[in-house]
Protein backbone atom coordinates (compact mmCIF):
# COMPACT_ATOMS: atom_id res chain seq x y z
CA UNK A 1 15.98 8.81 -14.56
CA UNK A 2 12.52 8.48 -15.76
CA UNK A 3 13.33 5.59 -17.82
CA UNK A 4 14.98 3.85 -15.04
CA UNK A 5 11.31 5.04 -12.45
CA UNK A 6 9.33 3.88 -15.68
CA UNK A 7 10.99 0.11 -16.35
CA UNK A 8 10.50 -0.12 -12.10
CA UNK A 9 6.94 1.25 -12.19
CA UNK A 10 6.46 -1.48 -15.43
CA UNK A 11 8.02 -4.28 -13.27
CA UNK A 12 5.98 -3.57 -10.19
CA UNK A 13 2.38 -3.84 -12.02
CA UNK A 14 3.91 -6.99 -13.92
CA UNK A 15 4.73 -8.58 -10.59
CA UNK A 16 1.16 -7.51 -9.06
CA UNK A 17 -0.77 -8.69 -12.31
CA UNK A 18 1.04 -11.83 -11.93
CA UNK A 19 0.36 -12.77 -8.25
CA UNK A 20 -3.14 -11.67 -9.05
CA UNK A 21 -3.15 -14.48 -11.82
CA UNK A 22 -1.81 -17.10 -9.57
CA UNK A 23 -3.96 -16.74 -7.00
CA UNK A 24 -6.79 -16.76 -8.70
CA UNK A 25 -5.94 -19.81 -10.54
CA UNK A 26 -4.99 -21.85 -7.47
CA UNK A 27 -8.35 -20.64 -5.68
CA UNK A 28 -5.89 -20.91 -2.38
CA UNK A 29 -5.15 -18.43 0.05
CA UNK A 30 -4.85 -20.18 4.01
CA UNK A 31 -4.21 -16.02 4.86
CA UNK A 32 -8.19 -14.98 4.41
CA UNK A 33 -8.79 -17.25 7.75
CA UNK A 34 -5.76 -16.26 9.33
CA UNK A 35 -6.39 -12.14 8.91
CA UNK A 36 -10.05 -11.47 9.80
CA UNK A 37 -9.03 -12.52 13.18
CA UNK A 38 -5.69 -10.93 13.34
CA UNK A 39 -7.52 -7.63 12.43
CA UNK A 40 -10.22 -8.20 15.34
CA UNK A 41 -7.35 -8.42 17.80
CA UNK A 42 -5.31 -5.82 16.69
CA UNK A 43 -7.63 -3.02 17.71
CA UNK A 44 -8.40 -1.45 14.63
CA UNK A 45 -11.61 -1.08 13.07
CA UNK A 46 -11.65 -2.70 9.64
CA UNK A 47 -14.34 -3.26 7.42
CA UNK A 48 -14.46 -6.07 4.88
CA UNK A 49 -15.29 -4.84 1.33
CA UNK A 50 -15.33 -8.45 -0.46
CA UNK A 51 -13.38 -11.90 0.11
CA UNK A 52 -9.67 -10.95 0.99
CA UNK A 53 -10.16 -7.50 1.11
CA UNK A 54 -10.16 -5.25 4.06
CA UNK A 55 -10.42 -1.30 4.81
CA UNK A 56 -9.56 0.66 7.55
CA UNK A 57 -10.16 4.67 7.47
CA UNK A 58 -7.72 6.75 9.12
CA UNK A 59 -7.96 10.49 9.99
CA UNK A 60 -4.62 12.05 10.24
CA UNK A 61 -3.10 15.82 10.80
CA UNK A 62 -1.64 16.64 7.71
CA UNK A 63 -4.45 14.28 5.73
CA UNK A 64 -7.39 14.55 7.13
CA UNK A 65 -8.76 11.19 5.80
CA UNK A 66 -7.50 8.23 4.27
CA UNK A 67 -8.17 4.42 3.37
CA UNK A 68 -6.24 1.73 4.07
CA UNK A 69 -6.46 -1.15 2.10
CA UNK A 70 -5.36 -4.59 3.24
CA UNK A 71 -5.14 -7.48 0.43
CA UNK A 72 -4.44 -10.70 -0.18
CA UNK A 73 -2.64 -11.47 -2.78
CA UNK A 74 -1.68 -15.10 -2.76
CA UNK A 75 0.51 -15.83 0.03
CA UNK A 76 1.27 -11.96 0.03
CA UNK A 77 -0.35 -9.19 2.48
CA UNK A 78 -0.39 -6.26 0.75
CA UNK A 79 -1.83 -2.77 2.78
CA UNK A 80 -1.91 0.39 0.49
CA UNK A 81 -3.23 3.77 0.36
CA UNK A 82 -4.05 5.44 -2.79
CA UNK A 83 -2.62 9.40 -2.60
CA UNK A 84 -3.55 10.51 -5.77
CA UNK A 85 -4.83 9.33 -8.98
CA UNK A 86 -2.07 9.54 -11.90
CA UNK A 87 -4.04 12.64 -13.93
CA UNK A 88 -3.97 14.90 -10.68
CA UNK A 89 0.17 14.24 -10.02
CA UNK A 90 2.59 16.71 -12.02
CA UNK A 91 4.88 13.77 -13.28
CA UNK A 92 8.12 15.64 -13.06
CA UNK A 93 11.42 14.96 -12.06
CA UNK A 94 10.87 16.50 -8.56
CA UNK A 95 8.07 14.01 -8.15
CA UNK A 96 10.31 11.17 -8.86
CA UNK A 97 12.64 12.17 -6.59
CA UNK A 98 10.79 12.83 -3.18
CA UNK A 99 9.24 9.50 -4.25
CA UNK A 100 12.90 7.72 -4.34
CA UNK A 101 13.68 10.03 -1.17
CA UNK A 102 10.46 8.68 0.72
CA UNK A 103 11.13 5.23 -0.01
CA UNK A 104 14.65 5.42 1.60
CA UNK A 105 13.03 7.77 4.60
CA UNK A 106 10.48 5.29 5.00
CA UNK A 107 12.33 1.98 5.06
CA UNK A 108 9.73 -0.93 4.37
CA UNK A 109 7.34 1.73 3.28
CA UNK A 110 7.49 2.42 -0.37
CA UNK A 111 5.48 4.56 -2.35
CA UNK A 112 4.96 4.32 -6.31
CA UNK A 113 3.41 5.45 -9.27
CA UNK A 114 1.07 2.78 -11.44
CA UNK A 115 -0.62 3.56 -14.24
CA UNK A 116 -3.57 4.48 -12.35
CA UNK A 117 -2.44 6.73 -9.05
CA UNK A 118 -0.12 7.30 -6.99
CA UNK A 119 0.02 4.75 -3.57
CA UNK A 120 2.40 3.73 -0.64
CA UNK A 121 2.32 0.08 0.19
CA UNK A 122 3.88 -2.70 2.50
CA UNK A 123 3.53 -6.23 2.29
CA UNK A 124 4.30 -9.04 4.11
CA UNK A 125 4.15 -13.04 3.66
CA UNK A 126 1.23 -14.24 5.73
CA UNK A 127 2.94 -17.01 7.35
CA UNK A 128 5.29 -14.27 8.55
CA UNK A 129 1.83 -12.02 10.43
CA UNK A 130 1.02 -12.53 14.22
CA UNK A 131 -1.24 -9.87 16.14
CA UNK A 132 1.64 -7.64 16.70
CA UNK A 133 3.20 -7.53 13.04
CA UNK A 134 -0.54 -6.51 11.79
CA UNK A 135 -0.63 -3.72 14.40
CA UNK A 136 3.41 -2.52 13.29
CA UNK A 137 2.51 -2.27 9.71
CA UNK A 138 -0.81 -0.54 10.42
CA UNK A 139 0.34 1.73 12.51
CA UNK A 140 3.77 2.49 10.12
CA UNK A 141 1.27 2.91 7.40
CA UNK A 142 -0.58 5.55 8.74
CA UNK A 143 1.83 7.37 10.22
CA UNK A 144 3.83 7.17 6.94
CA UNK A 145 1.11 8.33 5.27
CA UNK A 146 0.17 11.17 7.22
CA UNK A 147 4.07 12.28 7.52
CA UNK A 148 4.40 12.25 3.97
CA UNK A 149 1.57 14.20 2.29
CA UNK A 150 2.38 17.43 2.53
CA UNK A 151 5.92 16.45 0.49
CA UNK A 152 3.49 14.68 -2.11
CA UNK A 153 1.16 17.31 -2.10
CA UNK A 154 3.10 19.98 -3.54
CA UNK A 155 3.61 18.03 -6.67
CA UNK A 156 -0.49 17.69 -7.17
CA UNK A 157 -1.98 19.80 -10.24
């Protein structure tokens, strides 16, 4: 089990360090136009923290505050929230567990541990994103989020 969470973890960050590489050799990314404005009429208050990159802060009932992060990635939208760094997450078998019982409560949410914390993302490909797609996976985000802390939480040091 924790070889099989490890090699998926592994794969993850190699498909992430990859897109990163890509996208910043092409220069390209037609989504940075596209999402400022999407973001404007969606409702939610987002702040932009550098080219491509976008944060919205969220107060919720089980977690009282939280950032989400919206990315670009190439072609891909990427929105995550970090939960945890890794040093404050007991990595046990539990933990590995509620993680693979999130991601099939959550659907198209899925939450992961990288070398560096633990996070929930979605992504989408930006050709895909209209006003109303933006506001879904926002919205499924934070609710997500907020509905799954206090199962996370019990597995913090």
């Amino acid at each position: 089990m924790k070889r099989l969470i490890a090699a998926l973890c592994a794969l993850i960050i190699v498909l992430i360090l990859n897109a990163n590489s890509t996208a910043a050799q092409t220069g390209k990314s037609t989504a940075v136009g596209k999402v400022p404005g999407l973001l404007e009429k969606s409702g939610f208050k987002a702040e932009k923290l550098k080219e491509g990159v976008w944060q919205i802060n969220f107060q919720g009932k089980n977690l009282k505050e939280f950032h989400l992060t919206i990315t670009l990635i190439g072609e891909q939208l990427i929105m995550f929230v970090e939960l945890a760094n890794r040093d404050a997450v007991n990595l046990t078998s539990g933990l590995a567990v509620k993680l693979l019982e999130l991601n099939d409560a959550m659907d198209t949410i899925k939450f992961a541990l990288s070398e560096k914390s633990l996070y929930a993302r979605i992504e989408a490909h930006e050709r895909l994103l209209d006003v109303q797609e933006l506001k879904y996976m926002i919205s499924q985000m934070s609710a997500a989020i907020d509905e799954a802390y206090p199962q996370i939480k019990a597995f913090y040091k």
